[in-house]
N, C-alpha and C. Protein backbone atom coordinates (compact mmCIF):
# COMPACT_ATOMS: atom_id res chain seq x y z
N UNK A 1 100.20 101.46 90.62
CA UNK A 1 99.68 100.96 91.88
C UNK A 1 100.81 100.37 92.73
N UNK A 2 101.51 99.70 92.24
CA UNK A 2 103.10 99.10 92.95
C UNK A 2 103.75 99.77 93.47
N UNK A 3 103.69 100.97 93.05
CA UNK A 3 104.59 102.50 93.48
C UNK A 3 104.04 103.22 94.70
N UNK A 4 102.70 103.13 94.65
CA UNK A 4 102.17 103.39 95.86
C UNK A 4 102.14 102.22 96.98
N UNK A 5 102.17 101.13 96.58
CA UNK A 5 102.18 100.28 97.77
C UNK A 5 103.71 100.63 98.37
N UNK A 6 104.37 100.07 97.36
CA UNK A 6 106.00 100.60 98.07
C UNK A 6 105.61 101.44 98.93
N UNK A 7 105.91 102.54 98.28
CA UNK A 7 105.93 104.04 99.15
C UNK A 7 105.01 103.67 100.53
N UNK A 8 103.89 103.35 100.38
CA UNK A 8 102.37 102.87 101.55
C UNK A 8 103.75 102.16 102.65
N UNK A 9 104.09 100.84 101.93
CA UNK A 9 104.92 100.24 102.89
C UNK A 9 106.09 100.26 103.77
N UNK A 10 106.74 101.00 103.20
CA UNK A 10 108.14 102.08 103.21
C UNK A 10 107.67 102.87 104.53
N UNK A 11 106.71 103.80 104.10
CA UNK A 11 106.41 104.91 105.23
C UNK A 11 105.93 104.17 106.59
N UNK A 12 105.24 103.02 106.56
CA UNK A 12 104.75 102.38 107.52
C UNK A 12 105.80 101.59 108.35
N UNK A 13 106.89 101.13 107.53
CA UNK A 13 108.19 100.78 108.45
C UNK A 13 108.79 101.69 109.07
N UNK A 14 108.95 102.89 108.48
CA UNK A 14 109.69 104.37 109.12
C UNK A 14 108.57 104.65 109.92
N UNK A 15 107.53 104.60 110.19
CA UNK A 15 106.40 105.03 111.27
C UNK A 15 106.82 103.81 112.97
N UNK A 16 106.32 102.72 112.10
CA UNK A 16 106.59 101.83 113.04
C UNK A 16 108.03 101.76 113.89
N UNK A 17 108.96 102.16 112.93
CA UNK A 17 110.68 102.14 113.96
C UNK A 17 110.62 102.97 114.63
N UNK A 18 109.98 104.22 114.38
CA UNK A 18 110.55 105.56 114.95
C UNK A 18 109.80 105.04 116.50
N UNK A 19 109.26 104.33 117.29
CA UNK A 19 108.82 104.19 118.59
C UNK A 19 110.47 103.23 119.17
N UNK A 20 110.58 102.84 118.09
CA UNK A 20 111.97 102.13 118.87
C UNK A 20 113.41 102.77 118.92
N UNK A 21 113.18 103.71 117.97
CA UNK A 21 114.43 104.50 118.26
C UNK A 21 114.41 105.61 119.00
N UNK A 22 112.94 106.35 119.52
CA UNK A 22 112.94 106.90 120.62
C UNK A 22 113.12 105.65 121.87
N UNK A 23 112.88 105.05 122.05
CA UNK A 23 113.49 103.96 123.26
C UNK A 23 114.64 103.69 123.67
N UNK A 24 115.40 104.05 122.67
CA UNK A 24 116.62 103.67 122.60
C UNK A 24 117.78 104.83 123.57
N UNK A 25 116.90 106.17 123.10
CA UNK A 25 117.20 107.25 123.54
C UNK A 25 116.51 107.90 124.76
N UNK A 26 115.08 107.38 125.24
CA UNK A 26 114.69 107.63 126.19
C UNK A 26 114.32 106.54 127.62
N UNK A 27 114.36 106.64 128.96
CA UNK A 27 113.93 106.22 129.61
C UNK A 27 111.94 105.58 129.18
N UNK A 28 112.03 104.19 129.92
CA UNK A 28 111.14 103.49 129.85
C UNK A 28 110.67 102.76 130.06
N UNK A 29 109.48 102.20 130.59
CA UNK A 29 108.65 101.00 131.37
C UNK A 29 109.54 99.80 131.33
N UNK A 30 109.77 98.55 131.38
CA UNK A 30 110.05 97.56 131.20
C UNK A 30 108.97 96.89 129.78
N UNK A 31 107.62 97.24 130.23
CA UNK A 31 106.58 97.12 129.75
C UNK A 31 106.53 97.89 128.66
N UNK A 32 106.82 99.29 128.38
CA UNK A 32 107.15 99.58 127.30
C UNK A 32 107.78 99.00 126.20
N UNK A 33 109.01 98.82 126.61
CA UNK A 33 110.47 98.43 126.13
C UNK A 33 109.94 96.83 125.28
N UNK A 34 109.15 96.56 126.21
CA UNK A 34 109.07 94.75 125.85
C UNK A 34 108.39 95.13 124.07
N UNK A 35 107.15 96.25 124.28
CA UNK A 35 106.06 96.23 123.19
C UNK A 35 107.12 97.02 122.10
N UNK A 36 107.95 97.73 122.42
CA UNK A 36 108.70 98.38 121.75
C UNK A 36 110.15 97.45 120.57
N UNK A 37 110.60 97.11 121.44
CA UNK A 37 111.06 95.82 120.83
C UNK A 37 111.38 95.46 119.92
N UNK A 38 109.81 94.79 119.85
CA UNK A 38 109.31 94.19 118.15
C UNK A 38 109.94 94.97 116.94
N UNK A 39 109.76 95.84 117.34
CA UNK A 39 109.94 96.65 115.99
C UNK A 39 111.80 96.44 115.54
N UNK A 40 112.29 96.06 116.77
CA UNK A 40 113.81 96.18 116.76
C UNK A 40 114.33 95.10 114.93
N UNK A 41 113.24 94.25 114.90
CA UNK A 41 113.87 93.68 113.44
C UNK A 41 113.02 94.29 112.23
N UNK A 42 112.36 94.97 112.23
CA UNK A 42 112.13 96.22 111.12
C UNK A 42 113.24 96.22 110.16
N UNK A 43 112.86 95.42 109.06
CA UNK A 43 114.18 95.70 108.02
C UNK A 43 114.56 96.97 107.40
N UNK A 44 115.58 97.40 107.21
CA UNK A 44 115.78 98.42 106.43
C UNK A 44 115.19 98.26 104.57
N UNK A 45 114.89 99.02 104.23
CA UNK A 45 114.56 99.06 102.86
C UNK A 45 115.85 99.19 101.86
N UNK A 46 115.92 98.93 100.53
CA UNK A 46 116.79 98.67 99.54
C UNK A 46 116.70 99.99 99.28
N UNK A 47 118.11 100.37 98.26
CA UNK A 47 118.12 101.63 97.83
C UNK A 47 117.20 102.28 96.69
N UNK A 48 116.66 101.24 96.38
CA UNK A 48 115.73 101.82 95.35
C UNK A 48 114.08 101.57 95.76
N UNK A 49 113.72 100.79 96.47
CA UNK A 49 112.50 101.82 97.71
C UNK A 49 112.75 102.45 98.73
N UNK A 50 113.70 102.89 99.30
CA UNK A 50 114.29 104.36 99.57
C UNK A 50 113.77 105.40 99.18
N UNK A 51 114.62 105.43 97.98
CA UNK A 51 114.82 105.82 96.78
C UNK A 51 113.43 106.83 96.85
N UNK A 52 112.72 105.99 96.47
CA UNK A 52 111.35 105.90 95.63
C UNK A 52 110.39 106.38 96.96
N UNK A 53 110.54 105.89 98.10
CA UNK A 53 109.84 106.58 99.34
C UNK A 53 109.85 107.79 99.85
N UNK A 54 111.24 108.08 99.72
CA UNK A 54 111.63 109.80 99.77
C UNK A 54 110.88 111.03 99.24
N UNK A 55 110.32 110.45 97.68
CA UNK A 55 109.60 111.66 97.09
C UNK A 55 110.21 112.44 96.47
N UNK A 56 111.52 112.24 96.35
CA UNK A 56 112.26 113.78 95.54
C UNK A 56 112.73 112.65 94.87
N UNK A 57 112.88 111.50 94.10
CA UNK A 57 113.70 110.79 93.01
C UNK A 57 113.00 110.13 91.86
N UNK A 58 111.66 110.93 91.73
CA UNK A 58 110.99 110.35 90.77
C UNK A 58 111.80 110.39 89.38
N UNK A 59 112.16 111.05 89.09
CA UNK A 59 113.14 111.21 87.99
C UNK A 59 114.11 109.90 87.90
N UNK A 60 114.91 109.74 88.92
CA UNK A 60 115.64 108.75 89.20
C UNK A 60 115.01 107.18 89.31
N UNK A 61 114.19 107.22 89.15
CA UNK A 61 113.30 105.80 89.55
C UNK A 61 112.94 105.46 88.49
N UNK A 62 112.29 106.82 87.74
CA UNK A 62 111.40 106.15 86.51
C UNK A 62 113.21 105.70 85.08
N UNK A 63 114.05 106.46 85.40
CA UNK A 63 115.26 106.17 84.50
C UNK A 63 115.20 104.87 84.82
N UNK A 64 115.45 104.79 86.11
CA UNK A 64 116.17 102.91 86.80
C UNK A 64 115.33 102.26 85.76
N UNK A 65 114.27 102.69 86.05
CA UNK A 65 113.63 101.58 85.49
C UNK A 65 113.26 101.40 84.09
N UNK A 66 113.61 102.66 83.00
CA UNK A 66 113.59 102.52 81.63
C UNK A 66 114.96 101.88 81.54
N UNK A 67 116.12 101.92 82.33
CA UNK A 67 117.13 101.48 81.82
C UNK A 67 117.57 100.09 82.44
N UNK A 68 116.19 99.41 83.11
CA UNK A 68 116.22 98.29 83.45
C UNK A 68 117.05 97.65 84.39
N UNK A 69 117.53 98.87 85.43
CA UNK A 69 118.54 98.62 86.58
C UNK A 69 117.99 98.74 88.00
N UNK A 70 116.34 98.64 87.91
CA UNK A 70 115.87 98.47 89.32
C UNK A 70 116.43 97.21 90.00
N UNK A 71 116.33 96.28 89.27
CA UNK A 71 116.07 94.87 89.99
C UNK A 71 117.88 94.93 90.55
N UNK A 72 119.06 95.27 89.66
CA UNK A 72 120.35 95.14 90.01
C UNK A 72 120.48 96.42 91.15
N UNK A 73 119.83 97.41 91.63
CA UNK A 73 120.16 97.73 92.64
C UNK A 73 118.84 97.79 93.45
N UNK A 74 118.22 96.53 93.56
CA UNK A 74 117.45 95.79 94.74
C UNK A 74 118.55 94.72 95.00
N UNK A 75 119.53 94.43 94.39
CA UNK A 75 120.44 93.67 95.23
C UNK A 75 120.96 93.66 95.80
N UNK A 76 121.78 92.61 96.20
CA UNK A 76 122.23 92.60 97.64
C UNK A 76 123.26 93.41 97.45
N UNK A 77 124.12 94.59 96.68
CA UNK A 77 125.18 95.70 96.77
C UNK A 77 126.60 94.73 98.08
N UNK A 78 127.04 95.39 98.60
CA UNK A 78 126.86 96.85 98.90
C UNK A 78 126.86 98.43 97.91
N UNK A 79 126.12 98.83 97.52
CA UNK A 79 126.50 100.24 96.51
C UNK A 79 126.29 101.31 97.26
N UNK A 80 127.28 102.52 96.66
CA UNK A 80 127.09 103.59 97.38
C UNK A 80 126.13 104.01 96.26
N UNK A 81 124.86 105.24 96.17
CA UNK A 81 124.80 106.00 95.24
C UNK A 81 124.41 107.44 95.10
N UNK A 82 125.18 108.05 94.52
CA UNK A 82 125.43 109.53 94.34
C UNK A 82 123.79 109.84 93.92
N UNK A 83 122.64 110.42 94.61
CA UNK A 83 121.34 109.99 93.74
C UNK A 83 120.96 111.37 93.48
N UNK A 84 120.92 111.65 92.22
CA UNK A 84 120.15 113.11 91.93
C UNK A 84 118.61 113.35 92.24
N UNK A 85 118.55 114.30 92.84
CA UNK A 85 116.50 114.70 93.01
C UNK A 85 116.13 114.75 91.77
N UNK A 86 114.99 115.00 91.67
CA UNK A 86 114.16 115.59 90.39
C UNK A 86 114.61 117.19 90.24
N UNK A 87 114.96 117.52 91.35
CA UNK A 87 115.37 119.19 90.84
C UNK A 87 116.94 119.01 90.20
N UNK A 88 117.65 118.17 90.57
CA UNK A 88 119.34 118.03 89.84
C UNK A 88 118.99 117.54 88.47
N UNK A 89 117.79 116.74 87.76
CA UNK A 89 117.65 116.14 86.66
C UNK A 89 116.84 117.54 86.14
N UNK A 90 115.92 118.35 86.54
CA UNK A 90 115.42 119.37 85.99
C UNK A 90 116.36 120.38 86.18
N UNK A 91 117.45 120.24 86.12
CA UNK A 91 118.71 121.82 85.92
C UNK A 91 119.18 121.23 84.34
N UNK A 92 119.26 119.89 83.60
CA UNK A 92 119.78 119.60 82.47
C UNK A 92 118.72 120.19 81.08
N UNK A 93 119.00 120.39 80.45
CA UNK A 93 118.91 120.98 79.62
C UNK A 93 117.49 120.83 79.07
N UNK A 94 116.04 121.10 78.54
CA UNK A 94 115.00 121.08 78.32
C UNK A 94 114.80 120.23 76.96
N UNK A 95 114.14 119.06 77.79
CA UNK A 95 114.12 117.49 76.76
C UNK A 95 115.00 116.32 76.86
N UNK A 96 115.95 116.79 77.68
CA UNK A 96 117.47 115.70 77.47
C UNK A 96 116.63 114.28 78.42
N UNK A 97 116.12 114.92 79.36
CA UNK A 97 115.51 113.10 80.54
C UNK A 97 114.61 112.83 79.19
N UNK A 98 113.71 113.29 78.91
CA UNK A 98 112.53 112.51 78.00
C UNK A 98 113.37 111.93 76.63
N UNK A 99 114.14 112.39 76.49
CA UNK A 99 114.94 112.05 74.76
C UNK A 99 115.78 110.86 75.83
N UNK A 100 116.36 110.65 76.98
CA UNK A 100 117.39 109.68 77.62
C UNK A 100 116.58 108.55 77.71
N UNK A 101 115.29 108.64 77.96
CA UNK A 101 114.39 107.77 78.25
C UNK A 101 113.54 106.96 77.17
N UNK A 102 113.88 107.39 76.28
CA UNK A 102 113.79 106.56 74.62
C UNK A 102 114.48 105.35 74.80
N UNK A 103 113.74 103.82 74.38
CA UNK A 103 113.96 102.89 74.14
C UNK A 103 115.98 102.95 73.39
N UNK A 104 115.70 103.42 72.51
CA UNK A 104 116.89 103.91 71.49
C UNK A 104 118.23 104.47 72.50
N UNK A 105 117.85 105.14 73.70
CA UNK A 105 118.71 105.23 74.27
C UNK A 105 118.99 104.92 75.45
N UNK A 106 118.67 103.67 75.62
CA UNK A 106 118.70 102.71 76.78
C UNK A 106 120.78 102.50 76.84
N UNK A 107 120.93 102.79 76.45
CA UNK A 107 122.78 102.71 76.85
C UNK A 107 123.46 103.57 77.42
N UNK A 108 123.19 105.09 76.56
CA UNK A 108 123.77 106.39 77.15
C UNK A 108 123.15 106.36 78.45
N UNK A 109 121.70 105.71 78.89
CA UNK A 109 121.12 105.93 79.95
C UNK A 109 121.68 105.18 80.87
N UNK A 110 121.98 103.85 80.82
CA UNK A 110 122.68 102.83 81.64
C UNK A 110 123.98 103.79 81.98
N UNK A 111 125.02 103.88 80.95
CA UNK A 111 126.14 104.51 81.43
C UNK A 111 125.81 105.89 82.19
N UNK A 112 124.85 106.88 82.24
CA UNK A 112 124.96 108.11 82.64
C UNK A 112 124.36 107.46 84.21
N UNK A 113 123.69 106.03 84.58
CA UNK A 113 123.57 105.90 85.68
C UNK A 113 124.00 105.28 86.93
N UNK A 114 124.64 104.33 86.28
CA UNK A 114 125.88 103.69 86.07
C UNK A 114 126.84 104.63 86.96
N UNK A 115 127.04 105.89 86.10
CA UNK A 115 128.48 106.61 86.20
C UNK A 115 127.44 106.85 88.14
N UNK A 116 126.62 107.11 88.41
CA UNK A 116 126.36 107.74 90.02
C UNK A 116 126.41 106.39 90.68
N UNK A 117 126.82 105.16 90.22
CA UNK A 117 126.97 104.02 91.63
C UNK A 117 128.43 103.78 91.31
N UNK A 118 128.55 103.44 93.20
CA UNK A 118 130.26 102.99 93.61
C UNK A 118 129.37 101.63 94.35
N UNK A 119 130.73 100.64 93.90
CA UNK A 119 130.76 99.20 94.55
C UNK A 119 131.20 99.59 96.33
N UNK A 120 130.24 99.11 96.71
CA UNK A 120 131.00 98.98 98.30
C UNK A 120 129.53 100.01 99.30
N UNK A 121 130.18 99.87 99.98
CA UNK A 121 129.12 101.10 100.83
C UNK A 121 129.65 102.07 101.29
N UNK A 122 129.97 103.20 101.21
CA UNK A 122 131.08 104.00 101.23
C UNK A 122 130.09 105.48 102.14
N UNK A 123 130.57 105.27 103.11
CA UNK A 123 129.85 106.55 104.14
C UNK A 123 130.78 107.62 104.16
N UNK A 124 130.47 108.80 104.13
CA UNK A 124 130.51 110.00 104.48
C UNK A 124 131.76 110.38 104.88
N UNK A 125 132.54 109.56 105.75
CA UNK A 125 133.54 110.17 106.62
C UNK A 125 134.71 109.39 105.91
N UNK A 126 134.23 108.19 105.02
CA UNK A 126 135.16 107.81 104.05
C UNK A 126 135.41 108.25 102.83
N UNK A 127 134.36 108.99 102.64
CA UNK A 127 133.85 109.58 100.75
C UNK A 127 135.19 111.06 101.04
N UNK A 128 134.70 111.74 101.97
CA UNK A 128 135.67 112.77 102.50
C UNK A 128 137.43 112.27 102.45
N UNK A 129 137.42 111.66 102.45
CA UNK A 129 138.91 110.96 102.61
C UNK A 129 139.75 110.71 100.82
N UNK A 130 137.96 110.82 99.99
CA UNK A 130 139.08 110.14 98.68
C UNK A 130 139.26 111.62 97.56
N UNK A 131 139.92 111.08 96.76
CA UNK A 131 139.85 112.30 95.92
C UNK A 131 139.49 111.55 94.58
N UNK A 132 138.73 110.63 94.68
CA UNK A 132 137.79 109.77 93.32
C UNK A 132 137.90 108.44 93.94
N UNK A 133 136.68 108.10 93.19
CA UNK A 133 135.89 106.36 92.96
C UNK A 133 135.45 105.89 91.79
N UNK A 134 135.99 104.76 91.67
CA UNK A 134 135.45 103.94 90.22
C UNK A 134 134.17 103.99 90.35
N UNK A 135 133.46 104.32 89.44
CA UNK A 135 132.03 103.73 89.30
C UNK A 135 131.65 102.64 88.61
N UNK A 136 130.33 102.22 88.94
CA UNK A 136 129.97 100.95 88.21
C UNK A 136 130.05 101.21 86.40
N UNK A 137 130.21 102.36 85.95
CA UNK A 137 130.14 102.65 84.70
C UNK A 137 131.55 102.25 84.12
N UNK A 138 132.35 102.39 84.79
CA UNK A 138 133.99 102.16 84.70
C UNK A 138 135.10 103.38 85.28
N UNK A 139 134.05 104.81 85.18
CA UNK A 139 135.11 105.97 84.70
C UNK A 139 135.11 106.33 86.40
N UNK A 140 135.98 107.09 86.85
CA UNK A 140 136.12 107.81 88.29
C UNK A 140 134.89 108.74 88.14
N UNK A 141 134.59 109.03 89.32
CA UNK A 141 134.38 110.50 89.67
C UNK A 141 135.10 111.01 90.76
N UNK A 142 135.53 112.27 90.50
CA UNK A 142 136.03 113.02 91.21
C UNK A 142 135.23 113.50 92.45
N UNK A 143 136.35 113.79 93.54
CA UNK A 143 135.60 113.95 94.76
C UNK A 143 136.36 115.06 95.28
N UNK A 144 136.12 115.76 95.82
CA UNK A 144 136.80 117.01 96.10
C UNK A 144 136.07 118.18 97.46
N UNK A 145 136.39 118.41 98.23
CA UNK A 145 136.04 119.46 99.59
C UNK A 145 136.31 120.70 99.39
N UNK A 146 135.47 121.46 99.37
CA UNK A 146 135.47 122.76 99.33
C UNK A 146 134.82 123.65 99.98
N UNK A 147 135.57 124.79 100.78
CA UNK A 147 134.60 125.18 101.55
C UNK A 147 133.90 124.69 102.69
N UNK A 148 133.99 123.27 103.27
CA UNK A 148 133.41 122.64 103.73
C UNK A 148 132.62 121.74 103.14
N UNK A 149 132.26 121.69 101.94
CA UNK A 149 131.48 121.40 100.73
C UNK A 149 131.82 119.91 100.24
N UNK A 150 131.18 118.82 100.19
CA UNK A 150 131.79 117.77 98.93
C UNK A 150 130.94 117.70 97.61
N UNK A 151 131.80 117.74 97.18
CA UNK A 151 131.45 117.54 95.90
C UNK A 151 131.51 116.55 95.20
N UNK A 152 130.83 115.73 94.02
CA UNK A 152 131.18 114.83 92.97
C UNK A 152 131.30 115.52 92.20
N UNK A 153 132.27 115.54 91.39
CA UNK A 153 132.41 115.88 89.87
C UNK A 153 131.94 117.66 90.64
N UNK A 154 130.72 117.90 89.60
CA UNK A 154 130.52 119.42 90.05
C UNK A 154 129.33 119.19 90.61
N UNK A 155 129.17 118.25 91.39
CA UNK A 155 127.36 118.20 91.94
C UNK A 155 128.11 118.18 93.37
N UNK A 156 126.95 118.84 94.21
CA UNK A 156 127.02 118.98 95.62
C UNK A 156 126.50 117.97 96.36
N UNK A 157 127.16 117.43 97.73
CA UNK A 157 126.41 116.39 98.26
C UNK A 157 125.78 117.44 99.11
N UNK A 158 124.43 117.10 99.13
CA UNK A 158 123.23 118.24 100.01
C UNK A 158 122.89 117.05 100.87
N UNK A 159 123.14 115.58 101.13
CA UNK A 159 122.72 115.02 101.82
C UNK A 159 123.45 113.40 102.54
N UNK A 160 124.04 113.36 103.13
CA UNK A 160 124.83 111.72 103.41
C UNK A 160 124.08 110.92 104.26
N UNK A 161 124.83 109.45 103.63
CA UNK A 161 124.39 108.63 104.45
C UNK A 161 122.79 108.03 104.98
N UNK A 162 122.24 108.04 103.46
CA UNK A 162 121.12 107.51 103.86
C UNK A 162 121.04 106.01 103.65
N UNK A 163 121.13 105.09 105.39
CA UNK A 163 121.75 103.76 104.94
C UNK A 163 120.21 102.84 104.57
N UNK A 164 120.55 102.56 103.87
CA UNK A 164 120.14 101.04 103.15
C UNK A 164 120.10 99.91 103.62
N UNK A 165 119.35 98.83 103.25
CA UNK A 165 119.64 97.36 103.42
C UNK A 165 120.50 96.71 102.21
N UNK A 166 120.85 97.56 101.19
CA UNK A 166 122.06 97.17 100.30
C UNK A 166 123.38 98.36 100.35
N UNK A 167 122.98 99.07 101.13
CA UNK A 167 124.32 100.10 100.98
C UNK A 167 123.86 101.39 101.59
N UNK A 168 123.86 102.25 100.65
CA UNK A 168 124.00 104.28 101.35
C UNK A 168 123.59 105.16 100.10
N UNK A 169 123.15 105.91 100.44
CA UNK A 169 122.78 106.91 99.31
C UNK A 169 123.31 108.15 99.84
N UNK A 170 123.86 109.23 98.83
CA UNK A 170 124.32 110.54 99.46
C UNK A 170 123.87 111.22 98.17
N UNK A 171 123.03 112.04 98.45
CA UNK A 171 122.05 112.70 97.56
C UNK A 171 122.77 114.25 97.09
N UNK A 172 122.65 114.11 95.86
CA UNK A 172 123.70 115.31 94.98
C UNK A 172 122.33 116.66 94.17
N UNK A 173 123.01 117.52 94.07
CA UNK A 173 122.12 118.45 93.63
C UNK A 173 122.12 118.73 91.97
N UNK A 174 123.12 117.87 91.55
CA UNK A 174 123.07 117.60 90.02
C UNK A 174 123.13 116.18 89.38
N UNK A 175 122.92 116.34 87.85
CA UNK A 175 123.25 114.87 87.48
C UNK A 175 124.30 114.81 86.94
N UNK A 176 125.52 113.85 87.48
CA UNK A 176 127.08 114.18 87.04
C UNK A 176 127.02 113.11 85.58
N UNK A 177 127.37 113.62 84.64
CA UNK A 177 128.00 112.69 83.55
C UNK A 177 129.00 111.93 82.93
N UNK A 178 129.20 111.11 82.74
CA UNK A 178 130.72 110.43 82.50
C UNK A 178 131.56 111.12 81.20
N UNK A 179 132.23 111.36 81.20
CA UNK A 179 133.19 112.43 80.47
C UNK A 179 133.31 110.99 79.30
């Protein structure tokens, strides 16, 4: 039921802004503008009701939260995070999320999630610039352009810069592992 309120609440802030960020971009009443406004302190959401509002990170949400790292990235970050869909966690191998998600392996799970957050908030036009980042796990990942393409490790970024009220998410088409 919590999961749906999120999500309920989430979508209703992205409903409610979107009148102010057409304002921003279009001509308008005075009278408009005034009712429009309001919405101007609309907080941004944390990366993990984001996350979780999006619809493609169920995979990723329900880990956070077997591996007991929701509440540390509802904080105040800044974190970047590399976030796999449910289709990048369904390319691994048949059983590996349900066997990761065992009590018993609450560590390999921390570190394999771990290894997709960077300290800082790190956008797009800076991620392009490095050729690796420490992760919160300890180990780099590699970053690399190809083609026009970035990559982590061997996962594709299919998506940047989705900002946060703790940081950015840039959404990858695999789940990268720490070597």
């Amino acid at each position: 039921m919590k999961f749906r309120l999120v999500v309920g609440a989430f979508s209703a802030c992205c409903f409610l802004s979107l009148p102010f960020a057409v304002a921003q971009t279009c001509p308008t009443s005075a009278a408009q503008q005034t009712s429009l406004a309001i919405h101007d302190d609309v907080k941004k959401a944390d990366i993990v009701d984001t996350a979780v509002a999006a619809g493609k990170f169920k995979t990723l949400a329900a880990a956070l939260q077997a591996a007991g790292l929701v509440e540390a990235l509802k904080g105040d970050g800044p974190f970047t995070v590399f976030a796999p869909t449910d289709e990048a966690f369904a390319k691994l191998p048949a059983g590996t999320v349900e066997e990761l998600l065992k009590p018993e392996n609450k560590e390999k799970l921390i570190a394999i999630l771990k290894y997709h957050v960077v300290a800082g908030s790190v956008k797009s036009d800076a991620v392009v610039k490095l050729d690796q980042a420490k992760t919160l796990q300890g180990q780099d990942v590699t970053i690399s352009v190809k083609d026009g393409k970035v990559f982590v490790d061997a996962a594709e970024v299919v998506k940047v810069d989705i900002e946060c009220a703790n940081g950015v998410i840039h959404v990858i088409d695999s789940v990268i592992l720490p070597k």
